[in-house]
C-alpha atoms as a PDB file:
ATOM      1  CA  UNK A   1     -34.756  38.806 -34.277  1.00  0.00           C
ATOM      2  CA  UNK A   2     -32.404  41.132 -35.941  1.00  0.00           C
ATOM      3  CA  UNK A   3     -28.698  39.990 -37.107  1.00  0.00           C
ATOM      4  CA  UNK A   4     -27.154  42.096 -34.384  1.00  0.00           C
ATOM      5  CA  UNK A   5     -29.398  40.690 -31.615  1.00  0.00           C
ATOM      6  CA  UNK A   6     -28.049  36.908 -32.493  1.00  0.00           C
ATOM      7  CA  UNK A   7     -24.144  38.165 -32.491  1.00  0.00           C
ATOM      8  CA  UNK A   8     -24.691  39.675 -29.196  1.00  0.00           C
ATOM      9  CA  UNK A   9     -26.543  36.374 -27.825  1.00  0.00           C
ATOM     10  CA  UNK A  10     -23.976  34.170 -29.580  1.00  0.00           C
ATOM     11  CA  UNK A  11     -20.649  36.796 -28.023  1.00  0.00           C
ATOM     12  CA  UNK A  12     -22.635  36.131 -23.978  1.00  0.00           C
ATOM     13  CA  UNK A  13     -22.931  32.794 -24.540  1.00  0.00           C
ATOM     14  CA  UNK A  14     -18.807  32.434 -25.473  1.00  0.00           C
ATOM     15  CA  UNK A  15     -18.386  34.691 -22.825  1.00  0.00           C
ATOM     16  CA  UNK A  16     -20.173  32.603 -20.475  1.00  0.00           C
ATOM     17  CA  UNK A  17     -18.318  29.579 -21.679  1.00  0.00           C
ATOM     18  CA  UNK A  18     -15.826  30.970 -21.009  1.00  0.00           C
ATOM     19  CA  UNK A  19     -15.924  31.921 -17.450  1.00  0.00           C
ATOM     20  CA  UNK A  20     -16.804  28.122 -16.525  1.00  0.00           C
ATOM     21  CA  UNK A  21     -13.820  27.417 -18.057  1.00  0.00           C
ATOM     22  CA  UNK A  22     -11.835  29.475 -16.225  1.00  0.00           C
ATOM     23  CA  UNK A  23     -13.250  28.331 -13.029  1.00  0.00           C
ATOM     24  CA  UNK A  24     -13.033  25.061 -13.613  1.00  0.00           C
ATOM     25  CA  UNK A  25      -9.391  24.521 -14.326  1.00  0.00           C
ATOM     26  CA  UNK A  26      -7.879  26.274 -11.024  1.00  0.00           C
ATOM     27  CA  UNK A  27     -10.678  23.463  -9.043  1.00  0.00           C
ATOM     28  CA  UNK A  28      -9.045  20.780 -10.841  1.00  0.00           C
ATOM     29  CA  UNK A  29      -5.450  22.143 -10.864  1.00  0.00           C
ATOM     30  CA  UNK A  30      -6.511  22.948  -6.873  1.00  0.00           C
ATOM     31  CA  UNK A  31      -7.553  19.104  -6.512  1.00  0.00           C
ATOM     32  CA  UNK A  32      -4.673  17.586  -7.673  1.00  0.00           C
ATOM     33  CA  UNK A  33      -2.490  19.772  -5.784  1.00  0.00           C
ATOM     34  CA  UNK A  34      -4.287  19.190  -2.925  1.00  0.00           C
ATOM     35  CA  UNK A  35      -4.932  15.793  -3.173  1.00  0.00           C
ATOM     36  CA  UNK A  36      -2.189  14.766  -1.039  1.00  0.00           C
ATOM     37  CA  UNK A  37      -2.442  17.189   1.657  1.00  0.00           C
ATOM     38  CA  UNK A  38      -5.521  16.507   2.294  1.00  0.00           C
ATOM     39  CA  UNK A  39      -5.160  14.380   4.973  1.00  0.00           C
ATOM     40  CA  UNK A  40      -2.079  13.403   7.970  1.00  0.00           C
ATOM     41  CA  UNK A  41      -0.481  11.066  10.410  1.00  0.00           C
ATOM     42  CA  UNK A  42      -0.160  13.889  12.675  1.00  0.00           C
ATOM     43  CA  UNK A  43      -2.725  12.615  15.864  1.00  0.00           C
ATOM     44  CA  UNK A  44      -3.504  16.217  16.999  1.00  0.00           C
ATOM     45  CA  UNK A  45      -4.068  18.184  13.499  1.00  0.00           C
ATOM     46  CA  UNK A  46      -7.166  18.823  12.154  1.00  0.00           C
ATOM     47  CA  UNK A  47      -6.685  16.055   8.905  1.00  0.00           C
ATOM     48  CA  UNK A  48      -5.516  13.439  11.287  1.00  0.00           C
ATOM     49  CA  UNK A  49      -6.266   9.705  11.450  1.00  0.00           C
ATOM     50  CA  UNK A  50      -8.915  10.321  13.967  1.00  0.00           C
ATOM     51  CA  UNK A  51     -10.758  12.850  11.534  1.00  0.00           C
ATOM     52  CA  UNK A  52     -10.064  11.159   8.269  1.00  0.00           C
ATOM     53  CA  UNK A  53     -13.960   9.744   7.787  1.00  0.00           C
ATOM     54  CA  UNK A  54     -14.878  13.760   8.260  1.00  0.00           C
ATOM     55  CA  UNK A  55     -12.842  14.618   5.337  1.00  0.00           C
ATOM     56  CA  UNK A  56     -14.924  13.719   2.777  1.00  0.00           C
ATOM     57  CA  UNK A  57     -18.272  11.547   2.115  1.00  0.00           C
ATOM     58  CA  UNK A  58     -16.197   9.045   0.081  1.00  0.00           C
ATOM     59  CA  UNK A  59     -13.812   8.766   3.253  1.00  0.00           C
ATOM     60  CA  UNK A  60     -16.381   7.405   5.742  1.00  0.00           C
ATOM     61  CA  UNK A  61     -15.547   3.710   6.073  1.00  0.00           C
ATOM     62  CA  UNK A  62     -12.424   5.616   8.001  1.00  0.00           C
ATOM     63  CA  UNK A  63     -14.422   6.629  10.943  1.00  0.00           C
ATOM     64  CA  UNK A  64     -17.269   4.102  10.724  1.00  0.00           C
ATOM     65  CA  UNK A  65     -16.295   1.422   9.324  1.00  0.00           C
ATOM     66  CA  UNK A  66     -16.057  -2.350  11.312  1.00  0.00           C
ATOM     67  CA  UNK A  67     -13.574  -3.833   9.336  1.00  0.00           C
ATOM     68  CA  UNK A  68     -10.393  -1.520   9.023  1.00  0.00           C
ATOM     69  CA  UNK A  69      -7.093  -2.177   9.194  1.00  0.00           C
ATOM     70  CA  UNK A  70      -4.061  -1.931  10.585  1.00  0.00           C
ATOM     71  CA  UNK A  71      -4.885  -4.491  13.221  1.00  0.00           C
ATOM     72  CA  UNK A  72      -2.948  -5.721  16.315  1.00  0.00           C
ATOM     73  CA  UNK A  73      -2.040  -9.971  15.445  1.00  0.00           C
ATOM     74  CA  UNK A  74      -2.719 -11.415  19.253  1.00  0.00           C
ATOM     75  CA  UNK A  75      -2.332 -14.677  19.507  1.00  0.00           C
ATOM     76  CA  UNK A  76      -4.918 -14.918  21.825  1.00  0.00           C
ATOM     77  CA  UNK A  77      -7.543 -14.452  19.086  1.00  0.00           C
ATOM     78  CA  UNK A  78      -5.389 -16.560  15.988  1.00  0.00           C
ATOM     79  CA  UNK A  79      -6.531 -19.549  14.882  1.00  0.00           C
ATOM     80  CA  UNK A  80      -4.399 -22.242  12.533  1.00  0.00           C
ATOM     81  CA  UNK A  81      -5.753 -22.564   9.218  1.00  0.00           C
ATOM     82  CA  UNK A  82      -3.533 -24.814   6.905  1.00  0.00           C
ATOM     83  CA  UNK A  83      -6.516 -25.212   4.813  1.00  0.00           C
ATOM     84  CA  UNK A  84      -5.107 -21.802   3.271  1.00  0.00           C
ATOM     85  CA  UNK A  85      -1.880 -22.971   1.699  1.00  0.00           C
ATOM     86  CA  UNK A  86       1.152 -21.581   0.809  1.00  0.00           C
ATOM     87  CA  UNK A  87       0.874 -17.985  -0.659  1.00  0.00           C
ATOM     88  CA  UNK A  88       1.195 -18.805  -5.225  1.00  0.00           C
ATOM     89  CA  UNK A  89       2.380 -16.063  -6.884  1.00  0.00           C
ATOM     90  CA  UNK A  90       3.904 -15.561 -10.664  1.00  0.00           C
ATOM     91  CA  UNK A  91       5.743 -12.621  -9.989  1.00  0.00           C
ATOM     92  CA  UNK A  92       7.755 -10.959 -13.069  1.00  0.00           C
ATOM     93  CA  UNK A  93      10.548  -8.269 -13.724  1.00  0.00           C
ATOM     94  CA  UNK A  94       8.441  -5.362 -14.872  1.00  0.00           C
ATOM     95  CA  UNK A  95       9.119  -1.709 -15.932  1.00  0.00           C
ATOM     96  CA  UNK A  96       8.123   0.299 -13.326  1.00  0.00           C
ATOM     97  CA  UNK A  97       7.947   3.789 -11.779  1.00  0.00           C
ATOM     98  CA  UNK A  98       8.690   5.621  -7.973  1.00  0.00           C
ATOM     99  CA  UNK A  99       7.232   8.313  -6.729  1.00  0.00           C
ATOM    100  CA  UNK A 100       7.221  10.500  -3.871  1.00  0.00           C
ATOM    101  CA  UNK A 101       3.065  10.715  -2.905  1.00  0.00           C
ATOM    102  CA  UNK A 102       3.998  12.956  -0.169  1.00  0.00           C
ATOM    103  CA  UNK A 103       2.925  10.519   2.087  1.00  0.00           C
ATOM    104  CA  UNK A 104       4.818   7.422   0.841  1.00  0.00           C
ATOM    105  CA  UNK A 105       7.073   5.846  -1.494  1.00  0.00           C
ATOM    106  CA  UNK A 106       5.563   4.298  -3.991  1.00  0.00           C
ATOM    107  CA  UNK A 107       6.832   1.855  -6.735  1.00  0.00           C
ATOM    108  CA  UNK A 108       4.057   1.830  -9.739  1.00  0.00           C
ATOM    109  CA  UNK A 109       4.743  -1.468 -12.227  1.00  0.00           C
ATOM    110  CA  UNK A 110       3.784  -0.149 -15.723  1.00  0.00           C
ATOM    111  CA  UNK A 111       4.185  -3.739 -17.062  1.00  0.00           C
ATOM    112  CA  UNK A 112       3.454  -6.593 -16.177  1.00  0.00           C
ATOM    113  CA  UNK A 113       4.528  -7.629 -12.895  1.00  0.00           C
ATOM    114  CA  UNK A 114       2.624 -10.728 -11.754  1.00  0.00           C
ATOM    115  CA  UNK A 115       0.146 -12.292  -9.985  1.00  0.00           C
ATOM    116  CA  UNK A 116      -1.069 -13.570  -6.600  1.00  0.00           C
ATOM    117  CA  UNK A 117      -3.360 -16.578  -6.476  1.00  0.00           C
ATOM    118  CA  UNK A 118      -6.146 -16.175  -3.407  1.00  0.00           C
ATOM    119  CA  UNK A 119      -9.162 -18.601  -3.067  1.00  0.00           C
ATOM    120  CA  UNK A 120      -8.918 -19.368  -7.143  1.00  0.00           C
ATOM    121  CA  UNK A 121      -8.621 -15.291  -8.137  1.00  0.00           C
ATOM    122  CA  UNK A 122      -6.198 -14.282  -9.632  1.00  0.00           C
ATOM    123  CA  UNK A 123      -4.763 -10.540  -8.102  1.00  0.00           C
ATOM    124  CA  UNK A 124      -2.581  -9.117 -10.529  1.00  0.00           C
ATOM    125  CA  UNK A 125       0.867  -6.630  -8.890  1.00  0.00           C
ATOM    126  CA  UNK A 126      -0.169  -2.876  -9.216  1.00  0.00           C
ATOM    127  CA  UNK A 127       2.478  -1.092  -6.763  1.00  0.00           C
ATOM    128  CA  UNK A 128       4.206  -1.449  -3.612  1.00  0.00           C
ATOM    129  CA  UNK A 129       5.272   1.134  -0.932  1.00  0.00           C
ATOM    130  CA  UNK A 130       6.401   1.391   2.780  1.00  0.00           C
ATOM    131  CA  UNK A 131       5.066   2.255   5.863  1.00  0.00           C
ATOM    132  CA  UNK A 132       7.158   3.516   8.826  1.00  0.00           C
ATOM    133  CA  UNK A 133       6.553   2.579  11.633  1.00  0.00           C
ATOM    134  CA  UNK A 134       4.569  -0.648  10.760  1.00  0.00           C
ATOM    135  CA  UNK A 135       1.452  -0.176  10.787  1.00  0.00           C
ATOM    136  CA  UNK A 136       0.246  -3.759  12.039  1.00  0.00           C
ATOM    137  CA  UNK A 137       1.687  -5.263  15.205  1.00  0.00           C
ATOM    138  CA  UNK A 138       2.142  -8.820  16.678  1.00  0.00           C
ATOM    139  CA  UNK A 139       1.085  -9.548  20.136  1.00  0.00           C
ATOM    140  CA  UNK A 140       1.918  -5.534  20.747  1.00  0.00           C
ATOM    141  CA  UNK A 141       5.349  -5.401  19.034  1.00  0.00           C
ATOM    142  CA  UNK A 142       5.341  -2.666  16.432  1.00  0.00           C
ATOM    143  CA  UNK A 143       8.561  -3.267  13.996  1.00  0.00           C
ATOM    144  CA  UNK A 144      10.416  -0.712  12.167  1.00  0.00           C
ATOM    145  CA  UNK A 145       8.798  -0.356   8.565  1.00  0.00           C
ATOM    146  CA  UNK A 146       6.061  -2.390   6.730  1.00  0.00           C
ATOM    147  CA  UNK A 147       5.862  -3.018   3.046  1.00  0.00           C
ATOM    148  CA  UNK A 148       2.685  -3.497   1.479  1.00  0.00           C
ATOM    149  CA  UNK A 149       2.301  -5.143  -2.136  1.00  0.00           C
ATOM    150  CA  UNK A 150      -1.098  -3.980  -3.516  1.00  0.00           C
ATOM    151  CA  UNK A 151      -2.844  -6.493  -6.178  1.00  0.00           C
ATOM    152  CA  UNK A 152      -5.946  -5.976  -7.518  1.00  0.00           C
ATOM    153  CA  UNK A 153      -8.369  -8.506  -9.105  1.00  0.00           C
ATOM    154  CA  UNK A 154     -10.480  -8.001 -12.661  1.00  0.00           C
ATOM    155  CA  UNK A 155     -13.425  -7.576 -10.585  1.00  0.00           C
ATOM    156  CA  UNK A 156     -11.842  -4.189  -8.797  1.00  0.00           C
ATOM    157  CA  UNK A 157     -10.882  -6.303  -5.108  1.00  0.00           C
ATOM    158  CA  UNK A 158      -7.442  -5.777  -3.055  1.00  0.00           C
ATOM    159  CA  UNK A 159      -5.437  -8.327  -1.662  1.00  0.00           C
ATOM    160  CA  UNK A 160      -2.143  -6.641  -0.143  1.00  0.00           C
ATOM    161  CA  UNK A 161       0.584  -8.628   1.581  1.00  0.00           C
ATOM    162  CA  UNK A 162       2.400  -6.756   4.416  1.00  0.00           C
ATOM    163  CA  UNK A 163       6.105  -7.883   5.310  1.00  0.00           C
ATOM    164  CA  UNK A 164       7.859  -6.772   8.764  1.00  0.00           C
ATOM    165  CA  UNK A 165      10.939  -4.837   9.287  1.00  0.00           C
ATOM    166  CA  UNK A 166      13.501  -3.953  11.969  1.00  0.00           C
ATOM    167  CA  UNK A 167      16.213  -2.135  11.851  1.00  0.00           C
ATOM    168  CA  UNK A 168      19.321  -4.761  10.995  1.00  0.00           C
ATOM    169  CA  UNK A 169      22.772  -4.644  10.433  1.00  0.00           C
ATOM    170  CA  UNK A 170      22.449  -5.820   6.958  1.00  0.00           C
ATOM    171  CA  UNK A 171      20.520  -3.881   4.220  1.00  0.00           C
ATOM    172  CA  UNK A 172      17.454  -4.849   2.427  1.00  0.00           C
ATOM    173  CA  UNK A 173      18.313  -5.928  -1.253  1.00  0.00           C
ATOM    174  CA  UNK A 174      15.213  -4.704  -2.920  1.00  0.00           C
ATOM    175  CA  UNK A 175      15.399  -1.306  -1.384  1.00  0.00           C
ATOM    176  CA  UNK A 176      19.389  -1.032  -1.799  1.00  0.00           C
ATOM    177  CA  UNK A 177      18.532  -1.317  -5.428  1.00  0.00           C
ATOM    178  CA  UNK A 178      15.816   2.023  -5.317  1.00  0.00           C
ATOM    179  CA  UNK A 179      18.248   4.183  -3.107  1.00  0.00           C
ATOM    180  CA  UNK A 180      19.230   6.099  -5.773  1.00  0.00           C
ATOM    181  CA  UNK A 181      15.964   7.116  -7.016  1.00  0.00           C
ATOM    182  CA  UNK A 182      14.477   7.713  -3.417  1.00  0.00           C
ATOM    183  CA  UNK A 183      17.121  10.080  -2.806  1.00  0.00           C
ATOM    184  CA  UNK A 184      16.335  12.055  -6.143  1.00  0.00           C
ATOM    185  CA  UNK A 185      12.805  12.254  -5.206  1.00  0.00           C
ATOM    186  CA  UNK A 186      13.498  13.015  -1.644  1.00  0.00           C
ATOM    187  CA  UNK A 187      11.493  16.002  -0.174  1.00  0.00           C
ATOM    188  CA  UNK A 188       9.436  16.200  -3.633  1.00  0.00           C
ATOM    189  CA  UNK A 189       5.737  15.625  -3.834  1.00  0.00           C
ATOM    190  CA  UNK A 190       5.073  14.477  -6.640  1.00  0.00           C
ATOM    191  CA  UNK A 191       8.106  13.763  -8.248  1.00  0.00           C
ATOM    192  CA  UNK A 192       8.077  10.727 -10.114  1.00  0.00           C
ATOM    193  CA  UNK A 193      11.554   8.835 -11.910  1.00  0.00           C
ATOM    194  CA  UNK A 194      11.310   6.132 -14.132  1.00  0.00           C
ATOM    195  CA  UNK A 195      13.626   3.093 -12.511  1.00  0.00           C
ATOM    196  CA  UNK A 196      13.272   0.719 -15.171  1.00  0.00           C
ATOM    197  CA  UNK A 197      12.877  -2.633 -14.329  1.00  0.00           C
ATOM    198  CA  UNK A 198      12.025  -3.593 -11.236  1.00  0.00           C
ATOM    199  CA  UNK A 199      11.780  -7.605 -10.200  1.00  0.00           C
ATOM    200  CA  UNK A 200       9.237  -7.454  -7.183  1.00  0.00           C
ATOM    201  CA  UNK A 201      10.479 -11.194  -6.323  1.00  0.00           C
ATOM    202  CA  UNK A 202      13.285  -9.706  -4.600  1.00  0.00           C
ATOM    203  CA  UNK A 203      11.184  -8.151  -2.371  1.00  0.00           C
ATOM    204  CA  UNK A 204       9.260 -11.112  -1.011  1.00  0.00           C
ATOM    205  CA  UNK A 205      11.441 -12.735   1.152  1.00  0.00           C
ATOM    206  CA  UNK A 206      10.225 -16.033   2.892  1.00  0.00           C
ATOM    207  CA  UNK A 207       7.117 -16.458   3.811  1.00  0.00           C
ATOM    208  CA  UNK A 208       6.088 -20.013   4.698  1.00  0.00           C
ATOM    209  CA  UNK A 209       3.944 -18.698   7.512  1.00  0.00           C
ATOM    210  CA  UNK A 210       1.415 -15.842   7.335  1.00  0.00           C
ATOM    211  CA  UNK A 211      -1.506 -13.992   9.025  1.00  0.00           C
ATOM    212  CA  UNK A 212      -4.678 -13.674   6.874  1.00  0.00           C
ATOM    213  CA  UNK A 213      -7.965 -11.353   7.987  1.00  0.00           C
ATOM    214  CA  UNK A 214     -10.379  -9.218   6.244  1.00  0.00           C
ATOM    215  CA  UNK A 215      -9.617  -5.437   6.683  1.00  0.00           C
ATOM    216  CA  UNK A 216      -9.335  -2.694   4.419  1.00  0.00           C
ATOM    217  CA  UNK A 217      -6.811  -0.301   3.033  1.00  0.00           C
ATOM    218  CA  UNK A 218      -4.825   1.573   5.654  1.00  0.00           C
ATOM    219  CA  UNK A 219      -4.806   5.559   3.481  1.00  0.00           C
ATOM    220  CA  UNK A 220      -7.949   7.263   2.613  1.00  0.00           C
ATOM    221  CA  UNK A 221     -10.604   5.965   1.258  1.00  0.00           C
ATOM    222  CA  UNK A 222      -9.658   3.148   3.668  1.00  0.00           C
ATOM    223  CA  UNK A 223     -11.831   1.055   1.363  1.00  0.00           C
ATOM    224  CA  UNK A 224     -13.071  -2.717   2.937  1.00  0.00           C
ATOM    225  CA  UNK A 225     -13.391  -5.907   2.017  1.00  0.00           C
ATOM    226  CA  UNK A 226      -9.413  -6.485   1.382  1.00  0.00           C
ATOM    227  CA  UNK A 227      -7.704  -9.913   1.865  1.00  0.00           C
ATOM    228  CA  UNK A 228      -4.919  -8.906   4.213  1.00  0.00           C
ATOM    229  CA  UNK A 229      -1.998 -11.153   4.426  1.00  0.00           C
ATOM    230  CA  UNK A 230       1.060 -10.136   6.961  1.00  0.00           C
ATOM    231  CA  UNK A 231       3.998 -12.553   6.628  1.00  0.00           C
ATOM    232  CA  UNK A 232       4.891 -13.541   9.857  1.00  0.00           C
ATOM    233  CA  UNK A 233       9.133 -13.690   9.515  1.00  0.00           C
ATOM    234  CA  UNK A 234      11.026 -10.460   9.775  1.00  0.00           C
ATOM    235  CA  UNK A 235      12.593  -9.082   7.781  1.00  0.00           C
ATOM    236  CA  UNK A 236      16.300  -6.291   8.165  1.00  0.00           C
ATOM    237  CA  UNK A 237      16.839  -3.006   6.979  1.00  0.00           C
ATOM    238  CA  UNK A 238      19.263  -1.065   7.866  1.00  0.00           C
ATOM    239  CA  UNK A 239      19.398   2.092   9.568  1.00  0.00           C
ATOM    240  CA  UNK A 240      20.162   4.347   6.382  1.00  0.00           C
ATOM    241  CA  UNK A 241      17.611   2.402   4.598  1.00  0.00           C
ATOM    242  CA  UNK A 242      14.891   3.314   6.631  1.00  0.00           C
ATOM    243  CA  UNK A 243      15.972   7.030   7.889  1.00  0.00           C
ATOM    244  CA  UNK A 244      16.584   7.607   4.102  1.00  0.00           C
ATOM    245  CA  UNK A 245      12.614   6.635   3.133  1.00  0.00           C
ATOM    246  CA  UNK A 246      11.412   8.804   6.630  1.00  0.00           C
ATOM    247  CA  UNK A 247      13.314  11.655   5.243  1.00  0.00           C
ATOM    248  CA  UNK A 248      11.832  11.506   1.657  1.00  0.00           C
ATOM    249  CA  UNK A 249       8.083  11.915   3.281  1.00  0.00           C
ATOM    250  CA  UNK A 250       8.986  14.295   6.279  1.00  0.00           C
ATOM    251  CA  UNK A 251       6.941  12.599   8.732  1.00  0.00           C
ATOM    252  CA  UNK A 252       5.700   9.034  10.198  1.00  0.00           C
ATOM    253  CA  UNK A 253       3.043   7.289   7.968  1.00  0.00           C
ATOM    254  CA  UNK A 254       1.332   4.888   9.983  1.00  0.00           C
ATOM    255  CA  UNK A 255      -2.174   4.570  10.719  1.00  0.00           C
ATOM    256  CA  UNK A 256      -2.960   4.003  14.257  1.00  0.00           C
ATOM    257  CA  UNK A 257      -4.433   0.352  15.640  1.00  0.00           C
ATOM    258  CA  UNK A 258      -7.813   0.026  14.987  1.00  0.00           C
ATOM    259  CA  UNK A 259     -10.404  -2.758  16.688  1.00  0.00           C
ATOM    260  CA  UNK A 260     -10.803  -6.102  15.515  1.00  0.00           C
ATOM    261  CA  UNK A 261     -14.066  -6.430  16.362  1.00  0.00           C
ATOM    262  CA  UNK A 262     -14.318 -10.322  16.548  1.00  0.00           C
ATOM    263  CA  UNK A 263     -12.912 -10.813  12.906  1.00  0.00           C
ATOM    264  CA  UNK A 264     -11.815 -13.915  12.287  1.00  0.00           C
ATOM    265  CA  UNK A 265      -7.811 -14.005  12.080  1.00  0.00           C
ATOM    266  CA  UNK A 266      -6.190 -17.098  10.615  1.00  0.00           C
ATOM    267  CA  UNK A 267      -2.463 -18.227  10.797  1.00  0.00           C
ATOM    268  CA  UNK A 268      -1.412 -20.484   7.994  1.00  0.00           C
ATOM    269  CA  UNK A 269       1.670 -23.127   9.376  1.00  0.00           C
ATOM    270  CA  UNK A 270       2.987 -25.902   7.526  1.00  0.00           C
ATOM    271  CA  UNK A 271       2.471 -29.103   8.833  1.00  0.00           C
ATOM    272  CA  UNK A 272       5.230 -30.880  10.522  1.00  0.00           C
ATOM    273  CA  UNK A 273       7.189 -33.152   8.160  1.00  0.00           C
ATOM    274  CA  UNK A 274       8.295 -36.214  10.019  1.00  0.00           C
ATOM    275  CA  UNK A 275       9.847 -37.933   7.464  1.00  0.00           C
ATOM    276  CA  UNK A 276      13.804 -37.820   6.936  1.00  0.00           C
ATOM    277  CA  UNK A 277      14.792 -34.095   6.788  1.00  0.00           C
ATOM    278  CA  UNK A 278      16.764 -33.041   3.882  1.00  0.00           C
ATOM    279  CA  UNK A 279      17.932 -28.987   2.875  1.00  0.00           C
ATOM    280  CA  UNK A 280      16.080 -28.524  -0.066  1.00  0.00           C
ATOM    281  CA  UNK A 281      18.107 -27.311  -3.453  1.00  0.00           C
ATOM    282  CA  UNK A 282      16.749 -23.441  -4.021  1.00  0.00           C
ATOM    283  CA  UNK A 283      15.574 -25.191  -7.450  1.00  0.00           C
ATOM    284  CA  UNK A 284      12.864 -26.658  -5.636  1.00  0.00           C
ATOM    285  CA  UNK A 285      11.831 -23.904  -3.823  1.00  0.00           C
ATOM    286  CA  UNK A 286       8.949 -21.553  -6.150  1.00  0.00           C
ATOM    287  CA  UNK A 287       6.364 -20.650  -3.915  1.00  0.00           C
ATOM    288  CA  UNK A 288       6.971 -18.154  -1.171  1.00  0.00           C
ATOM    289  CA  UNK A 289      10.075 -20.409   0.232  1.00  0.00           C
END
C-alpha cells in the first residue's frame, strides 16, 4: 500500500472521528438541557404524572409500580408501632448549595451534614427541597407545602422524612434564612448559589410522632424501596414564604395520590408517662424533641 493510500485512510478516519464527535456533544448538551423538562405536574400535558412511566424505560416503576408514593395517611389503615422509636439523627452545620431544578428548590449539602439512624443503618443528609402543595395527605387533608430531607445509605437506599406545612402567620426559620438566595434564583433553571452554611437542624422541627411506610421517591425515576417517614405535627409558613418558592418554579410540584395497596403503615406514639410531669430543660431534649 503506497504512502499516499495510508494518509488518505489515516485523513477519513480523523474525519470520521470527527463527525461522532460532533454529534455527540449537541446529544449530551441536548440531555442536560432537557433533563428537566422532560417531565410535568401539569395533569393534562403529554409529560404529566399520569404518563411519567412512558417517558422512559428507566421511568417505569412510575406507571407500574405497587409501592409508590405520595400516599394518603388514613387512619383507618394505621397501626401503632412504638417498637420504632424516636427518629436519631446527628445532624451538622454543613456547606451547602441551592438550586433552582426547574421543578423544585433544592438545598445540596457539600459537607457533611449528618445522619439519620433507621433499623441500625446509618442514612447520611444529601439535600432537601419542597413540595407545594404537599404531596402526602392525612385522613384527606392536603397542607400547604411539604419538605422532604433525602438521606441515602452506603449501600445506595433512601430514607426521606417529609414535614407538613400550612400557611401561618409566623414564618418558617429555616426558609427565612434561604429567602435571599431563592429570590436570586427565582425563574432560573438551573441556577445554582452557593449559601454557605446551612444547619439542617433548624429545619426539623418536633417530631415525637411520625408515620413510617415503604414507598418510593415522588420525581422520576420514582425509584422503590424507600423508608418514608412523614412527621405527623405541622408545621407554619407564611404566606410570602410559600408564594415566594411557587414563584421560583412557575408551577405546582406535587405528585398526585397514588394507592396503597395494603402496605403496611405504622404510627410511632410515645407511650404515656404517668409518673409526675415535669417541662423538660431544652438541654435534655436531642432527639427529634
Amino acid at each position: 500500500m503506497s504512502p499516499a493510500h495510508h494518509l488518505r485512510l489515516a485523513v477519513a478516519v480523523l474525519l470520521a472521528a470527527a463527525l461522532l464527535l460532533s454529534a455527540a456533544v449537541p446529544a449530551a448538551r441536548a440531555q442536560e438541557e432537557t433533563k428537566h423538562e422532560e417531565f410535568s405536574y401539569i395533569p393534562s400535558d403529554e409529560h404529566g404524572p399520569e404518563h411519567w412511566g412512558h417517558i422512559k424505560k428507566e421511568w417505569a416503576a412510575c406507571g407500574t409500580g405497587r409501592m409508590e408514593s405520595p400516599i394518603d395517611l388514613s387512619h383507618e389503615r394505621v397501626s401503632l408501632a412504638r417498637s420504632l422509636g424516636y427518629l436519631s439523627h446527628s445532624y451538622r452545620p454543613a456547606e451547602a448549595s441551592i438550586v433552582n431544578r426547574g421543578h423544585d428548590i433544592i438545598v445540596r449539602f457539600e459537607g457533611d451534614a449528618g445522619s439519620l439512624v433507621i433499623n441500625g443503618t446509618v442514612y447520611h443528609l444529601k439535600q432537601l427541597h419542597w413540595h407545594s402543595p404537599a404531596e402526602h395527605t392525612v385522613d384527606g387533608c392536603r397542607y400547604d407545602m411539604e419538605l422532604h430531607l433525602v438521606h441515602e445509605s452506603a449501600e445506595n437506599k433512601a430514607a426521606v422524612i417529609a414535614i407538613l406545612y400550612e400557611v401561618g402567620r409566623h414564618d418558617d426559620a429555616f426558609l427565612h434564612h434561604l429567602e435571599p438566595f431563592i429570590r436570586r434564583i427565582a425563574g432560573v433553571r438551573d441556577r445554582e448559589e452557593r449559601v454557605g452554611v446551612v444547619d439542617p437542624r433548624r429545619a426539623r422541627g418536633r417530631a415525637s410522632v411520625y408515620y413510617r411506610y415503604m414507598g418510593s421517591l415522588t420525581t422520576p425515576p420514582s425509584t422503590e424501596g424507600v423508608i418514608s417517614t412523614i412527621v405527623k405535627r405541622v408545621r407554619t409558613v407564611s404566606k410570602y414564604q410559600l408564594e415566594l418558592l411557587r414563584e421560583a418554579v412557575h408551577d405546582d410540584n406535587a405528585r398526585p395520590l397514588l394507592e396503597a395497596n395494603n402496605r403496611d403503615i405504622s404510627i410511632f406514639r410515645p407511650k404515656p408517662d404517668n409518673r409526675a410531669r415535669f417541662k423538660p430543660h431544652i438541654s435534655d431534649v436531642y432527639i427529634w424533641a
